[in-house]
C-alpha atoms as a PDB file:
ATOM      1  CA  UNK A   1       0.000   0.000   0.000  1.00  0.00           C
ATOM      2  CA  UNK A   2       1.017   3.424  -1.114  1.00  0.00           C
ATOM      3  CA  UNK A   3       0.383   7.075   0.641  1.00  0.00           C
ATOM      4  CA  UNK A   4       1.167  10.362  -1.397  1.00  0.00           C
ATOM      5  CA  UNK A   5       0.532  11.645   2.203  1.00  0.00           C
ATOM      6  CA  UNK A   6       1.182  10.288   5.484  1.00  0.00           C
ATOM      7  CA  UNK A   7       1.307  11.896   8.779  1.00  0.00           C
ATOM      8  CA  UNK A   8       4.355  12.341  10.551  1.00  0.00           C
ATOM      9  CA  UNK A   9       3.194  12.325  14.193  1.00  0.00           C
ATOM     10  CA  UNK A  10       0.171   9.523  14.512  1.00  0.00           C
ATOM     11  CA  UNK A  11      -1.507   9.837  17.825  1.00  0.00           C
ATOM     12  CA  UNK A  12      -4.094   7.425  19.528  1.00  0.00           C
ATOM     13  CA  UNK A  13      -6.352   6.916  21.673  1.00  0.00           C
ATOM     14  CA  UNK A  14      -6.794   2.911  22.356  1.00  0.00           C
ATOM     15  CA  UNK A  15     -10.332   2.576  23.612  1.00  0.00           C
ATOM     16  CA  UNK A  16     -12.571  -0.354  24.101  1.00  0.00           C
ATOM     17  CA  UNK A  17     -10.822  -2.969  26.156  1.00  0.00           C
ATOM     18  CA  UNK A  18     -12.815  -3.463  28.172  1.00  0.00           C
ATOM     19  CA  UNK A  19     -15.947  -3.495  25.956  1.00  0.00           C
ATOM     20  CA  UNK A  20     -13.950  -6.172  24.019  1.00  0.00           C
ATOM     21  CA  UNK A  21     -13.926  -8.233  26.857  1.00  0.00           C
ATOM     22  CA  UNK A  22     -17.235  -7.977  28.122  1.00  0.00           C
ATOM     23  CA  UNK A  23     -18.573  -8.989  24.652  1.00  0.00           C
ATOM     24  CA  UNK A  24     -16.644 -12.176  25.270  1.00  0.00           C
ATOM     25  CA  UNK A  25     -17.631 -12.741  28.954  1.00  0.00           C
ATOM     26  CA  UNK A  26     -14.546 -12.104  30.099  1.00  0.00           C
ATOM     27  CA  UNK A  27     -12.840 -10.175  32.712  1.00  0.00           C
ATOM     28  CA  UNK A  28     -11.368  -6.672  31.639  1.00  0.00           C
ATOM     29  CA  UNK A  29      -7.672  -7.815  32.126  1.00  0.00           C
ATOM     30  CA  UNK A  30      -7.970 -10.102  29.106  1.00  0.00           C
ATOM     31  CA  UNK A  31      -9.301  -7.084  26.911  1.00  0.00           C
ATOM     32  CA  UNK A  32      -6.278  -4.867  28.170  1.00  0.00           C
ATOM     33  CA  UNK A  33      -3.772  -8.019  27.242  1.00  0.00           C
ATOM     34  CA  UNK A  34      -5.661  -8.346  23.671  1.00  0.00           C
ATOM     35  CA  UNK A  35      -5.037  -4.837  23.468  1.00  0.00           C
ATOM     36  CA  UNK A  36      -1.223  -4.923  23.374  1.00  0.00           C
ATOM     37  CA  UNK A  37      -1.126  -7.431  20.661  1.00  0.00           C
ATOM     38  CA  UNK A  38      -2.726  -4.454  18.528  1.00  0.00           C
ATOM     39  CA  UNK A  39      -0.475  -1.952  19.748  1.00  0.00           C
ATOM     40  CA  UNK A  40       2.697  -4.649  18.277  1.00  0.00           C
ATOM     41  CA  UNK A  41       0.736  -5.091  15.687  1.00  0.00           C
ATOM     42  CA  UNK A  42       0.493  -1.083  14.905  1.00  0.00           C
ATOM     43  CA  UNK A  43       3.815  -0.650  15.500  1.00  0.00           C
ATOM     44  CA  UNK A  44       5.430  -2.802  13.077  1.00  0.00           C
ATOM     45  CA  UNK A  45       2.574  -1.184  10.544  1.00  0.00           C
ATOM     46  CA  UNK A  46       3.657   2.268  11.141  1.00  0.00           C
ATOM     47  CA  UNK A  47       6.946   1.442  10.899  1.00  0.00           C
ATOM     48  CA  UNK A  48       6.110   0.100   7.074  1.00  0.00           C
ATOM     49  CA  UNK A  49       4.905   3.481   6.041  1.00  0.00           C
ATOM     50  CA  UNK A  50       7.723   5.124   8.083  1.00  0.00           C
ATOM     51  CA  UNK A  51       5.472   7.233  10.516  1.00  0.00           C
ATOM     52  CA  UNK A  52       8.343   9.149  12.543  1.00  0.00           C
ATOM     53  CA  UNK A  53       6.555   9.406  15.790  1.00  0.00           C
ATOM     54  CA  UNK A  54       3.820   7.180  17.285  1.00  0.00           C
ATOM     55  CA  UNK A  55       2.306   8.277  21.179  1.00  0.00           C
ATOM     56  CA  UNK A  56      -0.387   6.118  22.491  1.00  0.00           C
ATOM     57  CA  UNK A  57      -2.869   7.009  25.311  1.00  0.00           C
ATOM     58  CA  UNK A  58      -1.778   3.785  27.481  1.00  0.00           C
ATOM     59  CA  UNK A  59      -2.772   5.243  31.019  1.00  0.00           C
ATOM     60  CA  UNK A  60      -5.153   8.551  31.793  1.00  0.00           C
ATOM     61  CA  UNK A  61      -4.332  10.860  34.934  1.00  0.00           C
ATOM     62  CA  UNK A  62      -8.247   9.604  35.806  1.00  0.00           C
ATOM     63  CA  UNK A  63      -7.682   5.738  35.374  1.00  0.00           C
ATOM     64  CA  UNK A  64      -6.484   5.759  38.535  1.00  0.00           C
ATOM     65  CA  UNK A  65      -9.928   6.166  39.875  1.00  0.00           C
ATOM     66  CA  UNK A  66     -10.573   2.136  38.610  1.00  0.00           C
ATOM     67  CA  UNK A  67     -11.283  -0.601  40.526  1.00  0.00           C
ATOM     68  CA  UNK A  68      -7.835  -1.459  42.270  1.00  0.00           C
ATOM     69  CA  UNK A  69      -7.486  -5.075  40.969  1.00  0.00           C
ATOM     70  CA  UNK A  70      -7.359  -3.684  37.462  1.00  0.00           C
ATOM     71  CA  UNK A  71      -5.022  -0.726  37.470  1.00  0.00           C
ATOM     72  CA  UNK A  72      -2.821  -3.449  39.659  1.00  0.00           C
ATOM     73  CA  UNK A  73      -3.345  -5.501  36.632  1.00  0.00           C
ATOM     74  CA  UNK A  74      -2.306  -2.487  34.156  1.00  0.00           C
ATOM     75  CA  UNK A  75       0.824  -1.901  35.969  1.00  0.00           C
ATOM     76  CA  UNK A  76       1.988  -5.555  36.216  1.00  0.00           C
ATOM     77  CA  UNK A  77       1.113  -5.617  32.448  1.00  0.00           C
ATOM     78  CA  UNK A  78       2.910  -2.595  31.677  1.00  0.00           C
ATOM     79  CA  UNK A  79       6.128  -4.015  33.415  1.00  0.00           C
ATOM     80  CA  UNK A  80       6.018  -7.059  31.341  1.00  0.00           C
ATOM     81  CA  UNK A  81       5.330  -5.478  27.990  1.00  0.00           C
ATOM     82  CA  UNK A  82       8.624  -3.395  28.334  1.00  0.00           C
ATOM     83  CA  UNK A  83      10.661  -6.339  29.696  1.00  0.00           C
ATOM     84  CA  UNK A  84       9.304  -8.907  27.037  1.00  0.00           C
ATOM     85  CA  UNK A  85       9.376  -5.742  24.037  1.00  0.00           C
ATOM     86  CA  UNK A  86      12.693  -3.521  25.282  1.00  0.00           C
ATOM     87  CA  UNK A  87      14.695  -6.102  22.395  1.00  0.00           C
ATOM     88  CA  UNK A  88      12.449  -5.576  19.866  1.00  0.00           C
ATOM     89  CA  UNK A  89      12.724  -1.840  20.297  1.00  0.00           C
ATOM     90  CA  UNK A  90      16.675  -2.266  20.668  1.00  0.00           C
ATOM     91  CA  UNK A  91      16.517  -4.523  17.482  1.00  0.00           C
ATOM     92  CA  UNK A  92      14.287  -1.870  15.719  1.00  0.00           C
ATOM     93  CA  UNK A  93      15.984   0.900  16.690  1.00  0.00           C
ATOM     94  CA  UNK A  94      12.959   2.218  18.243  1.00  0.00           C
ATOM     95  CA  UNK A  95      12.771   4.512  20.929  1.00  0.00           C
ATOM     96  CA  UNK A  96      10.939   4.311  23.748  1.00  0.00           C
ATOM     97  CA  UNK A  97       9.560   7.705  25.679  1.00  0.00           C
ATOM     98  CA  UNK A  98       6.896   8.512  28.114  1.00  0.00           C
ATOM     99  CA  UNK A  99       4.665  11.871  29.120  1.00  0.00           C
ATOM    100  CA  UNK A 100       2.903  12.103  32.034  1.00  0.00           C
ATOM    101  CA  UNK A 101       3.165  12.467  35.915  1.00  0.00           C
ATOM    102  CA  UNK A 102       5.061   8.766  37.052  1.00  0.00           C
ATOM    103  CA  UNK A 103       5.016   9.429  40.169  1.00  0.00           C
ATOM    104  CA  UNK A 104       2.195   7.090  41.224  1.00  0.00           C
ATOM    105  CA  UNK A 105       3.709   4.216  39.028  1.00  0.00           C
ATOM    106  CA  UNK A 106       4.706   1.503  41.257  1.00  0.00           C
ATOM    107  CA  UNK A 107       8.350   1.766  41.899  1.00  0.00           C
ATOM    108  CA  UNK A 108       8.826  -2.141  39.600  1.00  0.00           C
ATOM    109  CA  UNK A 109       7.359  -0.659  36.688  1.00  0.00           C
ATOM    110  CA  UNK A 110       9.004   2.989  36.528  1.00  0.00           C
ATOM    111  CA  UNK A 111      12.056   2.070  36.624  1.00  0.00           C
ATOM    112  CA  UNK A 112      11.387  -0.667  33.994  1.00  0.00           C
ATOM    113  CA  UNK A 113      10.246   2.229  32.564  1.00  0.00           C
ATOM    114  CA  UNK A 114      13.271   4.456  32.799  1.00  0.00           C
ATOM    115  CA  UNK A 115      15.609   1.651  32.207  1.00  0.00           C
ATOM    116  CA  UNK A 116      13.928   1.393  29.008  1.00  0.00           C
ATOM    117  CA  UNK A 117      13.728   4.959  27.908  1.00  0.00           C
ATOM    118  CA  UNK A 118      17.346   5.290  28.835  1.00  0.00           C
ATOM    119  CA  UNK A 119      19.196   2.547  26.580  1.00  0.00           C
ATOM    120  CA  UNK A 120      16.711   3.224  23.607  1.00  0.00           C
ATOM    121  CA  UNK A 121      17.265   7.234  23.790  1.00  0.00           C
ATOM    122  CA  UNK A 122      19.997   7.069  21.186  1.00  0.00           C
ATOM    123  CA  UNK A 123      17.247   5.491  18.187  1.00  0.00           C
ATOM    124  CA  UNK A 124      15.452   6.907  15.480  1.00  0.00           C
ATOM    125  CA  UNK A 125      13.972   4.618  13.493  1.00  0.00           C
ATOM    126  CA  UNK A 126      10.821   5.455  15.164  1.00  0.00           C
ATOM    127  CA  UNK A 127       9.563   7.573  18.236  1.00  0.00           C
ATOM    128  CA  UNK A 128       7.311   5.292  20.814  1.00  0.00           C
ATOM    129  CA  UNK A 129       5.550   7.408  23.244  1.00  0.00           C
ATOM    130  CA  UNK A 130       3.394   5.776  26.282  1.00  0.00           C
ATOM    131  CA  UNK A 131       1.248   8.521  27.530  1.00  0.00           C
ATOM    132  CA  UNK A 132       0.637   7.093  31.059  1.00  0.00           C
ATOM    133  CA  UNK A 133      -0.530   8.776  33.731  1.00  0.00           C
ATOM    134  CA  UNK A 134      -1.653  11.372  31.616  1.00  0.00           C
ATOM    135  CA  UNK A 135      -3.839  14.081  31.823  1.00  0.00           C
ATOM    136  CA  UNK A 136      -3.668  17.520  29.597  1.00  0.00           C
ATOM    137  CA  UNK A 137      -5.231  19.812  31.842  1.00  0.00           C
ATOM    138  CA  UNK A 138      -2.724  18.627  34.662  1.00  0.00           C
ATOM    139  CA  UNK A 139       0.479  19.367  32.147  1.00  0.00           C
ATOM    140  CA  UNK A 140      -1.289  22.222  31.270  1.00  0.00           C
ATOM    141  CA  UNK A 141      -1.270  23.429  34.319  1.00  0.00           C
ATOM    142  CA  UNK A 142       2.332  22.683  35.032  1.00  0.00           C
ATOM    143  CA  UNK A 143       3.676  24.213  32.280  1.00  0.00           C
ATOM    144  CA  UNK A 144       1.673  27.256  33.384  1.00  0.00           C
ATOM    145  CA  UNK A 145       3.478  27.081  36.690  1.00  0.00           C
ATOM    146  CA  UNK A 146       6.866  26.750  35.162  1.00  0.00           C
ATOM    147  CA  UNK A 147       6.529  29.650  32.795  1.00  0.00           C
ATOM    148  CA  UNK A 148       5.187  31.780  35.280  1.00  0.00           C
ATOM    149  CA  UNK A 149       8.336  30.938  37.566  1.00  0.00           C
ATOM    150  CA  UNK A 150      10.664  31.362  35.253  1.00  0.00           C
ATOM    151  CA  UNK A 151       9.134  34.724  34.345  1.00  0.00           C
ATOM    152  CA  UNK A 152       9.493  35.382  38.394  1.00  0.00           C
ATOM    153  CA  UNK A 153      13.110  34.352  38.422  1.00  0.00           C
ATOM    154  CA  UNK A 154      13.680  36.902  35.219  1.00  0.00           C
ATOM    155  CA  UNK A 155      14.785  33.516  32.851  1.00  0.00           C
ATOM    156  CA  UNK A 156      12.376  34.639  30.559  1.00  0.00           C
ATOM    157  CA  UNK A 157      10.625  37.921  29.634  1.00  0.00           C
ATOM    158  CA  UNK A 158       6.750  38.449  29.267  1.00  0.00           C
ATOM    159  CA  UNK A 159       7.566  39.399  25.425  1.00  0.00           C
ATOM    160  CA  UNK A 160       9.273  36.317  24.815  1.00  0.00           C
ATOM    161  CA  UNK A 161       6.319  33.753  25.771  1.00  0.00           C
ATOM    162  CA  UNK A 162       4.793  32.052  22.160  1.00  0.00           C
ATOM    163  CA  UNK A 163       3.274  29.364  20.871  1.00  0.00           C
ATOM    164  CA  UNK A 164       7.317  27.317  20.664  1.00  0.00           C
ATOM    165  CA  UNK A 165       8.248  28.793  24.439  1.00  0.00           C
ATOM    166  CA  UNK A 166       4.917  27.405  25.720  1.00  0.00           C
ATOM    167  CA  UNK A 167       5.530  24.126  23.812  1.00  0.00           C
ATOM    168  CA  UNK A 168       8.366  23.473  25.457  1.00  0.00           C
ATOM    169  CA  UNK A 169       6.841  23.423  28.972  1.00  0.00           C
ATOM    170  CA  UNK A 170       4.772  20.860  27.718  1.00  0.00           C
ATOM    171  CA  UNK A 171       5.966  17.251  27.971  1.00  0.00           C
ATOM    172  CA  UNK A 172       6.162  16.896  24.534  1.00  0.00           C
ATOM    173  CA  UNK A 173       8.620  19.456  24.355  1.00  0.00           C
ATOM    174  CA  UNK A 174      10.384  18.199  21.420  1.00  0.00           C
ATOM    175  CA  UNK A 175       8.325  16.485  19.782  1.00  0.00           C
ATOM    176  CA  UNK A 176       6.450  18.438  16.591  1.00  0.00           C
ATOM    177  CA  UNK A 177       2.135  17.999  17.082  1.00  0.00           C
ATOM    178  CA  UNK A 178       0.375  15.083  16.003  1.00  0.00           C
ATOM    179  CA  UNK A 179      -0.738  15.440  12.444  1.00  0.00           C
ATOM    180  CA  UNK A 180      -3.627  12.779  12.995  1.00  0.00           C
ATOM    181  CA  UNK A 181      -5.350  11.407  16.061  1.00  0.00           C
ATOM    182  CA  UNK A 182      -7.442   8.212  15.648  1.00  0.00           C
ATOM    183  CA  UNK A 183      -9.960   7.101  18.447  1.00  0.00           C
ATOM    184  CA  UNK A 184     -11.096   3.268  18.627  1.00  0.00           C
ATOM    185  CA  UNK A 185     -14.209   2.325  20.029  1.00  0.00           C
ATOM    186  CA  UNK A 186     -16.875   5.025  18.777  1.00  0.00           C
ATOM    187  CA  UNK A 187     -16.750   7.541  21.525  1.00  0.00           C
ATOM    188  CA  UNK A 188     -16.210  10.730  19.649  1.00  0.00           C
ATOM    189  CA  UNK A 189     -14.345  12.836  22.493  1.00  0.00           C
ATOM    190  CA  UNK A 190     -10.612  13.707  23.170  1.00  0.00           C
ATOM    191  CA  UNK A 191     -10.667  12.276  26.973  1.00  0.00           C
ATOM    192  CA  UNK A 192      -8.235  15.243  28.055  1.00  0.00           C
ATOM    193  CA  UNK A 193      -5.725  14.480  26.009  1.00  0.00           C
ATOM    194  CA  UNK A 194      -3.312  16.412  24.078  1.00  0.00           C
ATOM    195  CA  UNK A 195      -5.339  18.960  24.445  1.00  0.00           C
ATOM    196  CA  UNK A 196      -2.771  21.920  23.367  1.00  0.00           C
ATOM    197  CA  UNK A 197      -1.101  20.061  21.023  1.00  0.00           C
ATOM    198  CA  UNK A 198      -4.345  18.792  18.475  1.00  0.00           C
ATOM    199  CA  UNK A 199      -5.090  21.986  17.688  1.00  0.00           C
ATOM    200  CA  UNK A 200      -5.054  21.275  13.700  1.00  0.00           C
ATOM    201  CA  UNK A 201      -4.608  17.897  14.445  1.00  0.00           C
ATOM    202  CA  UNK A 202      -6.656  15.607  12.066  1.00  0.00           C
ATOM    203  CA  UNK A 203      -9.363  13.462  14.041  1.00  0.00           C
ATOM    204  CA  UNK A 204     -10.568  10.148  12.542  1.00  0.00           C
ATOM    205  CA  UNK A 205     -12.787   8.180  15.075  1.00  0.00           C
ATOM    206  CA  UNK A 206     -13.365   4.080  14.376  1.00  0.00           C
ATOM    207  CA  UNK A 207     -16.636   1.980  15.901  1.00  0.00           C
ATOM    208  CA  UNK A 208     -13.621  -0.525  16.116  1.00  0.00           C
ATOM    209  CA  UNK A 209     -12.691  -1.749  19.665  1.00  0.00           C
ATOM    210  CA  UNK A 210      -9.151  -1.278  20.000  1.00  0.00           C
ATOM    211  CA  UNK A 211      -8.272  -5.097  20.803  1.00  0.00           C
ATOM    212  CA  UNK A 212      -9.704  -5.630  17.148  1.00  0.00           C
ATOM    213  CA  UNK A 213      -8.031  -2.706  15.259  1.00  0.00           C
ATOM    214  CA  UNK A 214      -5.729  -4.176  13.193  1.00  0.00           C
ATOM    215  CA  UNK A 215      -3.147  -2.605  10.088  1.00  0.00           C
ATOM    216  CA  UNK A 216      -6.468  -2.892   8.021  1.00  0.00           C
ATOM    217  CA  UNK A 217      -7.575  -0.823  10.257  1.00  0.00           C
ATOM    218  CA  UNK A 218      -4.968   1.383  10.195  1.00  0.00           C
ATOM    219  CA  UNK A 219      -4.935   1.733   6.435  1.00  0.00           C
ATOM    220  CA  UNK A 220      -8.471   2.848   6.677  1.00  0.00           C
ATOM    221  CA  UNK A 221      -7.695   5.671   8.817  1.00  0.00           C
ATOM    222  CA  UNK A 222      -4.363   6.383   6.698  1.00  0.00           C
ATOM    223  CA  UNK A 223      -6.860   6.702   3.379  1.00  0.00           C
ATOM    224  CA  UNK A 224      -8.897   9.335   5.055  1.00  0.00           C
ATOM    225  CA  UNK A 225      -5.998  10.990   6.445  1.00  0.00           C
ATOM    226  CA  UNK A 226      -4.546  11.187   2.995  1.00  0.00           C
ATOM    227  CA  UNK A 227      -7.796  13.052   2.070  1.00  0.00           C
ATOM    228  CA  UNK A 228      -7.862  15.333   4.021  1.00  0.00           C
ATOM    229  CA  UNK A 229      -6.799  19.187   3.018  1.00  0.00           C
ATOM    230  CA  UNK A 230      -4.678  20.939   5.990  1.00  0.00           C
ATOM    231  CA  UNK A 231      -5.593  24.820   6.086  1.00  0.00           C
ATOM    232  CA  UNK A 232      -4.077  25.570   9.642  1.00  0.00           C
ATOM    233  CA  UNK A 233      -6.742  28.206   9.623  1.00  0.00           C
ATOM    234  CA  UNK A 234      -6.153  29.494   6.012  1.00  0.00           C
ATOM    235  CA  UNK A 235      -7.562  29.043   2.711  1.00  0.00           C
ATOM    236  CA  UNK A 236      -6.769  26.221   0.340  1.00  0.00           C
ATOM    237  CA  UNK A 237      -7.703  29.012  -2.887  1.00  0.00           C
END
C-alpha cells in the first residue's frame, strides 16, 4: 500500500478494552492483554509506512480512579510489555519515551520504565511514546506554573512567551504535534488528552474496539488521512 501523504506524528487513543472483553464474557484484564497485541501489531505497521513518531494514550491521569485489581493488573502488564518488548525496540531501533506524571507508578514498573527509555534514547527509526498517567489539563497546568516561575526568576521575559516557548513546557517538548489522532471504540471525544497540542490535528474516530483494530484498520484511517486538506486556519484558494 502506497500514501502520497502520510502523517508524521500519529496519535491514539486505544479505547474499548474493556468493551472487548465484556462482549466475550470475560474479565477486563484479558481485553487490556488483547489490546497490546494491537499496539505490536500497529507498531510494526507504522513502521512500514515510516510514521516518525507514534504516542499512544496507554494510562489517563483519571484511570487511577478504577477498581484497584485492574489498574494493579495495568501496571503488572505494563512491566512485562517493556521487559518482554525492550529487544524488539533495541533490534528496531525504536525509541521508547513517556509523558505524564510517574510518580504514582509503582516503583517495579518505573524504573522498567526508565531503564527502558534510557538505553533506547539514542534510536530513530521510530519515536514510541506511552502517555501514562496522563492528563492535559494537569500538564497544562504545570507548564503554566513553570513559565510563570521562570518569568518570576527573570529567565524569561513576558515578550518572549509564544506558541514554541509554551511548547516546550509541555511534555512533549520536542516532539512536533500530532498530524492525525485516531480514536477506537466510537466515543467521539478527546478524553483530556493532548489537548494543546491537536489543535489542527486531524481526528478520525473508528466503531472498532481497540483489541480488534488491526493494520487494516490502520490503512483505513491512513486513506482518510490522505484526504484530508490541511488549512491551519487558512484558505486552500
Amino acid at each position: 500500500m502506497n500514501f502520497k501523504n502520510m502523517p508524521n506524528h500519529l496519535a491514539i487513543i486505544m479505547d474499548g478494552n474493556g468493551r472487548w472483553a465484556k462482549k466475550r464474557g470475560l474479565d477486563r484484564i484479558h481485553g487490556h492483554i488483547e489490546g497490546i497485541k494491537s499496539l505490536k501489531t500497529i507498531i510494526k505497521a507504522v513502521m512500514e509506512y515510516k510514521i516518525k513518531y507514534l504516542t499512544v494514550y496507554a494510562f489517563s491521569s483519571e484511570n487511577w480512579q478504577r477498581p484497584e485489581s485492574e489498574v494493579d493488573s495495568l501496571m503488572t502488564l505494563l512491566d512485562e510489555y517493556i521487559r518482554i518488548e525492550l529487544s524488539y525496540l533495541i533490534e528496531n531501533k525504536i525509541r521508547l519515551g513517556f509523558i505524564g506524571n510517574i510518580v504514582k507508578i509503582p516503583e517495579k514498573s518505573k524504573k522498567a520504565l526508565l531503564d527502558a527509555a534510557d538505553r533506547t534514547k539514542d534510536f530513530d527509526s521510530l519515536f514510541l511514546t506511552l502517555a501514562l498517567s496522563y492528563g492535559s489539563k494537569e500538564e497544562i497546568l504545570n507548564a503554566v506554573s513553570k513559565t510563570a516561575e521562570d518569568l518570576k526568576q527573570g529567565k524569561i521575559a513576558s515578550a518572549d512567551i509564544n506558541d514554541n516557548l509554551f511548547s516546550s513546557y509541555l511534555y512533549t517538548s520536542g516532539m512536533p504535534d500530532p498530524d492525525m489522532l485516531i480514536r477506537t471504540s466510537g466515543e467521539r471525544r478527546i478524553s483530556n488528552f493532548m489537548l494543546y497540542q491537536i489543535a489542527y490535528t486531524e481526528i478520525y474516530f473508528t466503531k472498532t474496539l481497540w483489541p480488534d483494530f488491526r493494520k487494516k484498520d490502520l490503512i483505513r484511517a491512513l486513506q482518510d488521512y490522505e484526504k484530508r486538506i490541511r488549512r491551519f486556519g487558512k484558505t486552500d484558494i
